[in-house]
N, C-alpha and C. Protein backbone atom coordinates (compact mmCIF):
# COMPACT_ATOMS: atom_id res chain seq x y z
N UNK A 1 -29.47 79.86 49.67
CA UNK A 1 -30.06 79.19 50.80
C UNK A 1 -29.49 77.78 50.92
N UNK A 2 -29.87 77.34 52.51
CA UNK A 2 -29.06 76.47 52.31
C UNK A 2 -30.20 74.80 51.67
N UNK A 3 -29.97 73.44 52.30
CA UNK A 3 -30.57 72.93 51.36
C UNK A 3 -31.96 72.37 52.34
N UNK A 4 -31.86 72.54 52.76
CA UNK A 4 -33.13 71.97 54.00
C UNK A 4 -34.46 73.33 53.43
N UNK A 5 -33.19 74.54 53.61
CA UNK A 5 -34.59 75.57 52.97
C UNK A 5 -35.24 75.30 51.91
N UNK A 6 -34.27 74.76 51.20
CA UNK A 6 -34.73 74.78 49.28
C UNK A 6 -35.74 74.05 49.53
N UNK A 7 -36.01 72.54 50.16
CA UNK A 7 -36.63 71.66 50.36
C UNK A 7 -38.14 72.08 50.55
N UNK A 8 -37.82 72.79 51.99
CA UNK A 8 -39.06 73.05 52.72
C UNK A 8 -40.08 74.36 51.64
N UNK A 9 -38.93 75.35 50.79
CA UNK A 9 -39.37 76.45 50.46
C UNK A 9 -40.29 75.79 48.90
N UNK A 10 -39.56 74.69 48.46
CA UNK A 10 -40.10 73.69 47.18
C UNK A 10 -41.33 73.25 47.83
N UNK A 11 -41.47 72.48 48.75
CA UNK A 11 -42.97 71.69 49.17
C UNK A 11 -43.66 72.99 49.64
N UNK A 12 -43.51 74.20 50.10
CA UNK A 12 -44.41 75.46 49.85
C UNK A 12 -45.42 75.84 49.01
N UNK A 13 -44.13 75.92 48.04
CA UNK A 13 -44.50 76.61 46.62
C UNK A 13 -45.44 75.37 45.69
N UNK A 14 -45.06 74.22 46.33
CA UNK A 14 -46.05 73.28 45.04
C UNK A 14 -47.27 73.54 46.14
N UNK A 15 -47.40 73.42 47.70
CA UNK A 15 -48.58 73.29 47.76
C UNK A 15 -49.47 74.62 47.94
N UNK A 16 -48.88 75.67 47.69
CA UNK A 16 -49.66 76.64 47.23
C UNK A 16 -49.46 76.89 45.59
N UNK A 17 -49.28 76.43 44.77
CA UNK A 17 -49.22 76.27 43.49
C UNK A 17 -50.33 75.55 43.11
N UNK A 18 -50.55 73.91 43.33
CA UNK A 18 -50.90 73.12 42.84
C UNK A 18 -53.18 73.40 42.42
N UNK A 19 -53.13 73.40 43.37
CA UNK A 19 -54.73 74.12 43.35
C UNK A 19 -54.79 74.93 42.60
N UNK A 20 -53.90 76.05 42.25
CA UNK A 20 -54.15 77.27 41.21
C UNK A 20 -53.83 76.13 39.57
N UNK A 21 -53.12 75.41 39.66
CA UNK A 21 -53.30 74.39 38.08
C UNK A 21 -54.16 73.07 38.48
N UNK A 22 -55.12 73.05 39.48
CA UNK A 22 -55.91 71.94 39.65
C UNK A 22 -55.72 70.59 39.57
N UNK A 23 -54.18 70.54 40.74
CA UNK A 23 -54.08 69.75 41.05
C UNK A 23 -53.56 68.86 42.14
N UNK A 24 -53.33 67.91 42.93
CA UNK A 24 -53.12 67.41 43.85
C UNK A 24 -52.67 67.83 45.29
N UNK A 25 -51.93 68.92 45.97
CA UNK A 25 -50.80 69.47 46.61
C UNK A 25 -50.67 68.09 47.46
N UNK A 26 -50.98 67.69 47.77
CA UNK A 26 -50.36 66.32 48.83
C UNK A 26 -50.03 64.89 47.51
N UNK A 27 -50.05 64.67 46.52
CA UNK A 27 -49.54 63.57 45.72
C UNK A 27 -48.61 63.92 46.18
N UNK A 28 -48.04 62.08 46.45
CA UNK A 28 -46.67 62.27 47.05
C UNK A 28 -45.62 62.14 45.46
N UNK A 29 -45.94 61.67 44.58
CA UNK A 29 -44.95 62.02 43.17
C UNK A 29 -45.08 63.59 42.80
N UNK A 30 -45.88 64.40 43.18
CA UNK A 30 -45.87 65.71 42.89
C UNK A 30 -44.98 66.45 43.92
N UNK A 31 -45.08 65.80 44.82
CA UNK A 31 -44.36 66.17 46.17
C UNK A 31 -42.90 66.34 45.74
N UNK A 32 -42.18 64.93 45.70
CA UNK A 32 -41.13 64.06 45.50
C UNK A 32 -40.33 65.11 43.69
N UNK A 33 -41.38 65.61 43.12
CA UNK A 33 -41.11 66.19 41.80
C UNK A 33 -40.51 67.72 41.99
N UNK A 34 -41.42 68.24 42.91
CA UNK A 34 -41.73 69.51 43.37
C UNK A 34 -40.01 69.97 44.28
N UNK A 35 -39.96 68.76 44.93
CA UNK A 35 -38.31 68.77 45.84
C UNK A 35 -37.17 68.68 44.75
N UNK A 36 -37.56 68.14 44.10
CA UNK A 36 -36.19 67.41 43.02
C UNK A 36 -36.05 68.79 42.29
N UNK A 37 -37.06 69.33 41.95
CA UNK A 37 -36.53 70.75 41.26
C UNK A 37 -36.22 71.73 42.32
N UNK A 38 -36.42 71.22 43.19
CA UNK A 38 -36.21 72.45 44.44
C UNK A 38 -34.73 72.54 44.39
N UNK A 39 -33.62 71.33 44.26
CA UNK A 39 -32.74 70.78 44.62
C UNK A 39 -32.14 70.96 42.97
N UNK A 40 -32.38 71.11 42.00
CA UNK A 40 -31.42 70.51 40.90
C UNK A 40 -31.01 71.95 40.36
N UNK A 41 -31.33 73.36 40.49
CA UNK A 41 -30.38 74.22 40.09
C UNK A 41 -29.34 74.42 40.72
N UNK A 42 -28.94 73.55 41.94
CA UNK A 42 -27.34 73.78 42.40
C UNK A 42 -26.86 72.64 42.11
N UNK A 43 -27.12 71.79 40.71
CA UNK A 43 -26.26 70.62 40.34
C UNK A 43 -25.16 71.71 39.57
N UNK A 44 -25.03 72.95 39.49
CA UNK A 44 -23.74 73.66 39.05
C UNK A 44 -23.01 73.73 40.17
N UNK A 45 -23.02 73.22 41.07
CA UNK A 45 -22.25 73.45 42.65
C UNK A 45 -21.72 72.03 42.98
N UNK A 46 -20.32 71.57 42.60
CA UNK A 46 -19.66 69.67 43.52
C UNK A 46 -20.06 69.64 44.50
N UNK A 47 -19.97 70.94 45.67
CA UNK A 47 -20.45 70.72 46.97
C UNK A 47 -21.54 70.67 47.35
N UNK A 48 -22.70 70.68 46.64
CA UNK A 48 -23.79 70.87 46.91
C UNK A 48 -24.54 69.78 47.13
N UNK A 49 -25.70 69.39 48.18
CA UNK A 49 -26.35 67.83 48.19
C UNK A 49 -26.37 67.42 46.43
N UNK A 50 -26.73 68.28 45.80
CA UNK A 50 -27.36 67.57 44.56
C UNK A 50 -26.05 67.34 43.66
N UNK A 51 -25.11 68.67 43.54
CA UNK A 51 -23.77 68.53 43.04
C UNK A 51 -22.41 66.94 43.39
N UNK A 52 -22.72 66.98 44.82
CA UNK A 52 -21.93 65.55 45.47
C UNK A 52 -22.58 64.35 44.55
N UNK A 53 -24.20 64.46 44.30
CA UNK A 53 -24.42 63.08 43.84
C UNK A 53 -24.35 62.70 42.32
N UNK A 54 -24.03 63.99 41.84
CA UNK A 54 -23.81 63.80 40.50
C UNK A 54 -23.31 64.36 39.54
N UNK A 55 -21.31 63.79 40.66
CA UNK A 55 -20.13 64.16 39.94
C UNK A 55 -20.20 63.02 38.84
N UNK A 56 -19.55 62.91 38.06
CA UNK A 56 -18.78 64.61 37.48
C UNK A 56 -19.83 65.56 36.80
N UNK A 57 -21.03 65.59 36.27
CA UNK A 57 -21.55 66.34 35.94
C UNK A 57 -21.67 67.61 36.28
N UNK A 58 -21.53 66.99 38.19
CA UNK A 58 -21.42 68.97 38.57
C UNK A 58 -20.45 69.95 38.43
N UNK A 59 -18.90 68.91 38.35
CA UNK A 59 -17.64 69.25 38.26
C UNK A 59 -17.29 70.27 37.34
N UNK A 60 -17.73 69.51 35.86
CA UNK A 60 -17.95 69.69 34.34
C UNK A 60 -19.11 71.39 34.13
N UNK A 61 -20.06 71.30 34.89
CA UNK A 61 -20.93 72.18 34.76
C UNK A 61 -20.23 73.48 35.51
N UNK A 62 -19.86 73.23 36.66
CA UNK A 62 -19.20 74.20 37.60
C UNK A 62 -17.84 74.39 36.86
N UNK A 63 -17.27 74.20 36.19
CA UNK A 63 -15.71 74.27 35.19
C UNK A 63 -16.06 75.16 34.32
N UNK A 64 -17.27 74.56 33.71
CA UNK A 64 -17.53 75.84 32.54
C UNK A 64 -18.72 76.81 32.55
N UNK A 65 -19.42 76.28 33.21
CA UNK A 65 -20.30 77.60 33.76
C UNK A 65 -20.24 78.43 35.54
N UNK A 66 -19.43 77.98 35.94
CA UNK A 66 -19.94 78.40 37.28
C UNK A 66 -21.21 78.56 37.86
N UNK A 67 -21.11 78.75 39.28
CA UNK A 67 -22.22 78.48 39.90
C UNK A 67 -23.56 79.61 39.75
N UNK A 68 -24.15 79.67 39.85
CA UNK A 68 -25.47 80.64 40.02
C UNK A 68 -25.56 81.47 38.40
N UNK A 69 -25.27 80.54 37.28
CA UNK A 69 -24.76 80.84 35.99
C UNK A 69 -26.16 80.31 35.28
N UNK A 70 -26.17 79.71 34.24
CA UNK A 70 -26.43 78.99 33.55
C UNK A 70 -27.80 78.04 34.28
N UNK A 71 -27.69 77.70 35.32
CA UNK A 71 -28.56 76.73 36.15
C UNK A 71 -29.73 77.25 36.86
N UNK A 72 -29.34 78.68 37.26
CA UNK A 72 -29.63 79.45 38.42
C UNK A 72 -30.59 80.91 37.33
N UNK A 73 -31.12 80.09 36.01
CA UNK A 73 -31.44 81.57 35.20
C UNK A 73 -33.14 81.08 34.91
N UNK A 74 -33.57 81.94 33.92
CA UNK A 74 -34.67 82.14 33.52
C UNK A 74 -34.81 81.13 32.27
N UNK A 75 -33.49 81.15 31.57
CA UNK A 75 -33.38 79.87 30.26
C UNK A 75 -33.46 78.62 30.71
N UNK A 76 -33.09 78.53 31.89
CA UNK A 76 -32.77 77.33 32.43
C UNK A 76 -34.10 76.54 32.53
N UNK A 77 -35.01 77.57 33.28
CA UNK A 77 -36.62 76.94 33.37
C UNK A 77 -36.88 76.61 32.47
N UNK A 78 -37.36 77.49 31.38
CA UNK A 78 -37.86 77.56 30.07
C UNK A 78 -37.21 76.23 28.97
N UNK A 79 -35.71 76.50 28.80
CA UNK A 79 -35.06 74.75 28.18
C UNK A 79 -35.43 73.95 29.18
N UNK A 80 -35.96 73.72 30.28
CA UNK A 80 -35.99 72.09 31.04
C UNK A 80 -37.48 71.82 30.61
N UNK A 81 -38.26 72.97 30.85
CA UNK A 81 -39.42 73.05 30.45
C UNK A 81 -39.80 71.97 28.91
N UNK A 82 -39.58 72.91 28.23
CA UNK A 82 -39.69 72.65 26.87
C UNK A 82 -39.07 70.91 26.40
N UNK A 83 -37.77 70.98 27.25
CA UNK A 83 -37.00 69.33 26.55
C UNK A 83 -38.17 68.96 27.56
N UNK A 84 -38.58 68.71 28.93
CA UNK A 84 -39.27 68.04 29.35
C UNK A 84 -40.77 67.75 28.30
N UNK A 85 -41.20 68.41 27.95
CA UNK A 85 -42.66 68.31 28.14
C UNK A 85 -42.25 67.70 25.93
N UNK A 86 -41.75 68.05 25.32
CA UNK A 86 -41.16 67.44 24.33
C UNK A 86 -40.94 65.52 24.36
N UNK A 87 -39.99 65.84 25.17
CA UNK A 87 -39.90 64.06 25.56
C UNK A 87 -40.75 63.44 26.06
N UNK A 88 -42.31 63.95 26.38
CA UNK A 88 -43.61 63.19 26.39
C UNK A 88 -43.68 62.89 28.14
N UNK A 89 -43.20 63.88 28.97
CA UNK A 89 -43.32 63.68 30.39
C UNK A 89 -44.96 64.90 30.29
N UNK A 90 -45.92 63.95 31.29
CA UNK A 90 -46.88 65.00 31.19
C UNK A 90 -47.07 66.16 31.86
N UNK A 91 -47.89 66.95 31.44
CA UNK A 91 -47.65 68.27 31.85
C UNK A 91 -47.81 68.43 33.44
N UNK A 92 -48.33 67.78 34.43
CA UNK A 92 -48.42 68.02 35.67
C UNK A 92 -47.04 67.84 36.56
N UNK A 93 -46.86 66.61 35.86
CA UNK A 93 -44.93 66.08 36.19
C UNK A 93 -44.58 67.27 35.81
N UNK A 94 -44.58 67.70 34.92
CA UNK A 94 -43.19 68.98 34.87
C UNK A 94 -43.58 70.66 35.68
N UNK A 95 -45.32 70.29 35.54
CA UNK A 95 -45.30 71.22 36.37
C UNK A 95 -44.82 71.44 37.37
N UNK A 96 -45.01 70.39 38.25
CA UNK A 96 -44.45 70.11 39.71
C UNK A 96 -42.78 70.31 39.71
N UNK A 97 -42.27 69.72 38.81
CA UNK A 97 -40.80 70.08 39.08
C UNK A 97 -40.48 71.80 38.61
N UNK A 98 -40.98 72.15 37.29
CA UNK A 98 -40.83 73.50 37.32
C UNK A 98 -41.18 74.53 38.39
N UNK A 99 -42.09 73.96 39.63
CA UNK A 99 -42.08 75.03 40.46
C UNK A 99 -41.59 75.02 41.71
N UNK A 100 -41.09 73.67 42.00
CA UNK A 100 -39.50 73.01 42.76
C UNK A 100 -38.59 74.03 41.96
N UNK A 101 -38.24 73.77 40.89
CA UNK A 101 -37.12 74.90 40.16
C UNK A 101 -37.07 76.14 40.57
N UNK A 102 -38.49 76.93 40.15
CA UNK A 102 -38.43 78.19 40.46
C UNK A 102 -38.40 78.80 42.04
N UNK A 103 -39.13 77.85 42.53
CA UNK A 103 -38.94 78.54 43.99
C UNK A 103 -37.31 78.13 44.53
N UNK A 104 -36.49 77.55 43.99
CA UNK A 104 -35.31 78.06 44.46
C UNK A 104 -34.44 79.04 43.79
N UNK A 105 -35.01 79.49 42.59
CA UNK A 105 -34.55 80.85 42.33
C UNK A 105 -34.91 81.82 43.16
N UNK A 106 -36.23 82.22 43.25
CA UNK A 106 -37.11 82.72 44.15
C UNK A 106 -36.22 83.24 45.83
N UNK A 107 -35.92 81.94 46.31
CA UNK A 107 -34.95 81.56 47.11
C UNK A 107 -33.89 82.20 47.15
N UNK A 108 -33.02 81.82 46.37
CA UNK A 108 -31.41 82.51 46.10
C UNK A 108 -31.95 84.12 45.82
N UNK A 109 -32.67 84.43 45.12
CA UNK A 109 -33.13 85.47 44.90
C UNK A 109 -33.32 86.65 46.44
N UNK A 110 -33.15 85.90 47.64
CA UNK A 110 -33.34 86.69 48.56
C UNK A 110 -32.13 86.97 48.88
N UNK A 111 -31.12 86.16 48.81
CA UNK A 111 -29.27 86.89 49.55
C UNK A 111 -29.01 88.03 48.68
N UNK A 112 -27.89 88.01 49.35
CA UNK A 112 -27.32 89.45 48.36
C UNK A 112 -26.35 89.19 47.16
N UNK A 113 -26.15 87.89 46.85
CA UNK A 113 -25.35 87.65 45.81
C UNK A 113 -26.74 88.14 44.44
N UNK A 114 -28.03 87.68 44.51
CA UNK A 114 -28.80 87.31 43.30
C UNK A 114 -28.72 86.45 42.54
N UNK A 115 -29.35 86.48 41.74
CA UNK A 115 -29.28 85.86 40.44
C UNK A 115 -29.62 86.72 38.84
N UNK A 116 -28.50 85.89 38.55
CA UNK A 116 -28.84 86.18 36.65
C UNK A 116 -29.71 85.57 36.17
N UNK A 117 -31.11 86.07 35.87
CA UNK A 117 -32.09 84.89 35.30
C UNK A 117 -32.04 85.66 33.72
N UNK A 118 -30.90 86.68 33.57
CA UNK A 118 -31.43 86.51 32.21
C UNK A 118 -29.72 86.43 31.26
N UNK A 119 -29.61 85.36 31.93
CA UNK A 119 -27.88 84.67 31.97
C UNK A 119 -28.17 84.48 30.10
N UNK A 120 -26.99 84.78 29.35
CA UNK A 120 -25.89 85.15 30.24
C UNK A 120 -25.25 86.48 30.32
N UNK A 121 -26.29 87.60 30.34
CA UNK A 121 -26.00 88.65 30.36
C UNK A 121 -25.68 88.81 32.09
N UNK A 122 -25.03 89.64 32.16
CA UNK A 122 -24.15 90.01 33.48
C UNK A 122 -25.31 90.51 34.59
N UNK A 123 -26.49 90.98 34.41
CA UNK A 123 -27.25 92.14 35.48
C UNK A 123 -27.47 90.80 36.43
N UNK A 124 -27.53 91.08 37.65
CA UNK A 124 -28.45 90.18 38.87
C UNK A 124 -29.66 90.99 39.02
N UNK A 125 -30.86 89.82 39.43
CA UNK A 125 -31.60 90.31 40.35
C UNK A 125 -32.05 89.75 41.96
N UNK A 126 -32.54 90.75 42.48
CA UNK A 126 -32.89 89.84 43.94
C UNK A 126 -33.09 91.35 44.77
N UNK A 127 -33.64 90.43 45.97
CA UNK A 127 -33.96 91.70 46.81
C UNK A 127 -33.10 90.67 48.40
N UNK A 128 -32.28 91.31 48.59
CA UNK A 128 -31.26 90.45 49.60
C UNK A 128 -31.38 91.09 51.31
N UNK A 129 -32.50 89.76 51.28
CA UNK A 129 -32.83 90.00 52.90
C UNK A 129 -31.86 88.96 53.75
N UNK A 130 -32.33 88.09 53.35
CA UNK A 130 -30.50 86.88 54.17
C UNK A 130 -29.45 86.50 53.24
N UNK A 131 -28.30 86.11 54.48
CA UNK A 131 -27.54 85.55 53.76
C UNK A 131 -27.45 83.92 53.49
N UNK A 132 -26.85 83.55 53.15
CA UNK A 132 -27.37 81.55 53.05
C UNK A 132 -26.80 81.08 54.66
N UNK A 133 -27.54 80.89 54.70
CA UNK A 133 -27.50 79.62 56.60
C UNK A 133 -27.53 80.75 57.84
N UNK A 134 -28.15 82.19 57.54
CA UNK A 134 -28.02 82.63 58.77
C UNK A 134 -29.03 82.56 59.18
N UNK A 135 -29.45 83.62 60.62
CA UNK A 135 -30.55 82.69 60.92
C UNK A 135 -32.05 83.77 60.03
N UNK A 136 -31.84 84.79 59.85
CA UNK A 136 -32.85 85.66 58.89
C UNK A 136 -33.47 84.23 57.69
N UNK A 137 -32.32 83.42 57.75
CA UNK A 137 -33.17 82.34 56.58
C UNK A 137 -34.43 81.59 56.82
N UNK A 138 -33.86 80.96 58.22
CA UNK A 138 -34.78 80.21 59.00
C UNK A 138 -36.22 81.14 59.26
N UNK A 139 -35.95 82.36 59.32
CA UNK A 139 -37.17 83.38 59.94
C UNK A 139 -38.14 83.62 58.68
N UNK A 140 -37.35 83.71 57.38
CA UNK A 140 -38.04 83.60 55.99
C UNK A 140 -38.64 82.42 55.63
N UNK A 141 -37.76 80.94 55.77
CA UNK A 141 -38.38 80.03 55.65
C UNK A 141 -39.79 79.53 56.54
N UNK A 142 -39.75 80.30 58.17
CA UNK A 142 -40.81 79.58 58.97
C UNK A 142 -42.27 80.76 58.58
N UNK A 143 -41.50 81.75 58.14
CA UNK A 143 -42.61 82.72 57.43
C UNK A 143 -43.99 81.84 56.42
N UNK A 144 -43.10 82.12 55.52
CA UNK A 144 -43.54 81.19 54.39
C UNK A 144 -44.21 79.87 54.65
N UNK A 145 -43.74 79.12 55.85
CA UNK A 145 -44.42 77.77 56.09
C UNK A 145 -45.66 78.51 56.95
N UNK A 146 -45.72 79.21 57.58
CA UNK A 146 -46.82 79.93 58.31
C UNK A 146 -47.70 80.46 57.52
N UNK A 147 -47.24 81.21 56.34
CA UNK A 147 -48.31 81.82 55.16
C UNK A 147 -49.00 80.76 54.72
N UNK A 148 -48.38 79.63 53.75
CA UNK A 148 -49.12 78.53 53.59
C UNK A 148 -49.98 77.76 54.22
N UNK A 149 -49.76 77.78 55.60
CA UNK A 149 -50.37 76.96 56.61
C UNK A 149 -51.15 77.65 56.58
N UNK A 150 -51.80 79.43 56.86
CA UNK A 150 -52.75 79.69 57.43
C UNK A 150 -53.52 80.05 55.66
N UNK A 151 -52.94 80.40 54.81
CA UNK A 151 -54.24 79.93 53.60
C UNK A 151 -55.02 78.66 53.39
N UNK A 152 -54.30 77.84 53.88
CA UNK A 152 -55.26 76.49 53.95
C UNK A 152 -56.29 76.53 54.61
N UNK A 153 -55.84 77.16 55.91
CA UNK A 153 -56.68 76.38 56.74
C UNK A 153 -57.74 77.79 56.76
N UNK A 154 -57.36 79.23 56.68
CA UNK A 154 -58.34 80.53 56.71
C UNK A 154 -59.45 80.17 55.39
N UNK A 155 -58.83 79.62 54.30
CA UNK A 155 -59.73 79.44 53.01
C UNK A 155 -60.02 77.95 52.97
N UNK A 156 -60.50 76.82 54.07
CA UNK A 156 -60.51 75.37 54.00
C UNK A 156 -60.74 74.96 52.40
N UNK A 157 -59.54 75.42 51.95
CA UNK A 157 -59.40 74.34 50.41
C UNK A 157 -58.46 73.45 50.30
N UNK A 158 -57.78 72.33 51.64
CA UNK A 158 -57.30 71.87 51.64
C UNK A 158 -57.38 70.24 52.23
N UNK A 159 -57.13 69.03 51.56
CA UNK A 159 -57.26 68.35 52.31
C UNK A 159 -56.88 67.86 53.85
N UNK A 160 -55.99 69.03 53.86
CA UNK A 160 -54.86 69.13 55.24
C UNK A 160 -56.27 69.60 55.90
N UNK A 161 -57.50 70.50 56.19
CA UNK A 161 -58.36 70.92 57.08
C UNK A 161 -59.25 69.68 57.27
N UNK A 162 -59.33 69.08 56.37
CA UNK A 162 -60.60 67.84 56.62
C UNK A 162 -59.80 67.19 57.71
N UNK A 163 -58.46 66.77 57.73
CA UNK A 163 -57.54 65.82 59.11
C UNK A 163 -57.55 66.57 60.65
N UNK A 164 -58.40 67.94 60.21
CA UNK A 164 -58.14 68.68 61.72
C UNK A 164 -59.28 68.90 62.18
């Protein structure tokens, strides 16, 4: 997907996430956390928004792992996880970015390339309804913003219903 999706499909997933771990969905650092992982498994990609900003690392990563490798897996969560919450970041911070992370697997998980989440063994998985930037993306992404929207507001457990 491309990166506007990742974005929109990340602030989704935290704010239907966040209530199920009891906590915030509108903090804007949960927000801001929630995007950044949305965005950082294509730091294996130079071309990528997140890859451009942090050459050479992406260069280096994309040289020896390639793209949708190593970044784009199930270890990947699990080691960011673990060094995160190790190095004394608290558990809501990483929550929020771990599910920025996953929902762009989630994501990629819909083209037809897949993903290896159980890298680095060779199998993909995914169920490949678009391809990245066509318009089936946009129709998945406004889905999903429509699902979220109407659990809020069908189950008023949101501070978004008290503003309406």
């Amino acid at each position: 997907m491309m990166v506007k999706s990742h974005v929109v499909v990340g602030l989704a997933a935290w704010i239907a996430a966040a209530p199920l771990l009891h906590l915030s969905s509108f903090d804007p650092a949960y927000l801001a956390l929630a995007v950044g992982g949305s965005l950082l498994p294509d730091v294996d990609h130079p071309n990528s928004w997140i890859g451009r900003r942090a050459r050479p690392i992406s260069t280096a990563i994309a040289a020896i792992l390639g793209h949708r490798g190593l970044t784009h897996s199930a270890v990947a969560v699990v080691g960011l996880v673990a060094l995160l919450l190790h190095s004394g970041y608290r558990q809501a911070e990483v929550s929020a970015l771990a599910v920025g992370y996953l929902s762009h697997l989630a994501a990629d998980m819909l083209t037809p390339r897949g993903l290896r989440l159980a890298w680095p063994l060779q199998k993909t998985w995914g169920l490949p309804l678009c391809r990245t930037g066509s318009p089936m993306e946009g129709v998945i992404v406004a889905l999903l913003v429509c699902g979220v929207t109407w659990r809020y507001l069908a189950h008023d457990t949101s501070p978004l219903t008290a503003l309406l």
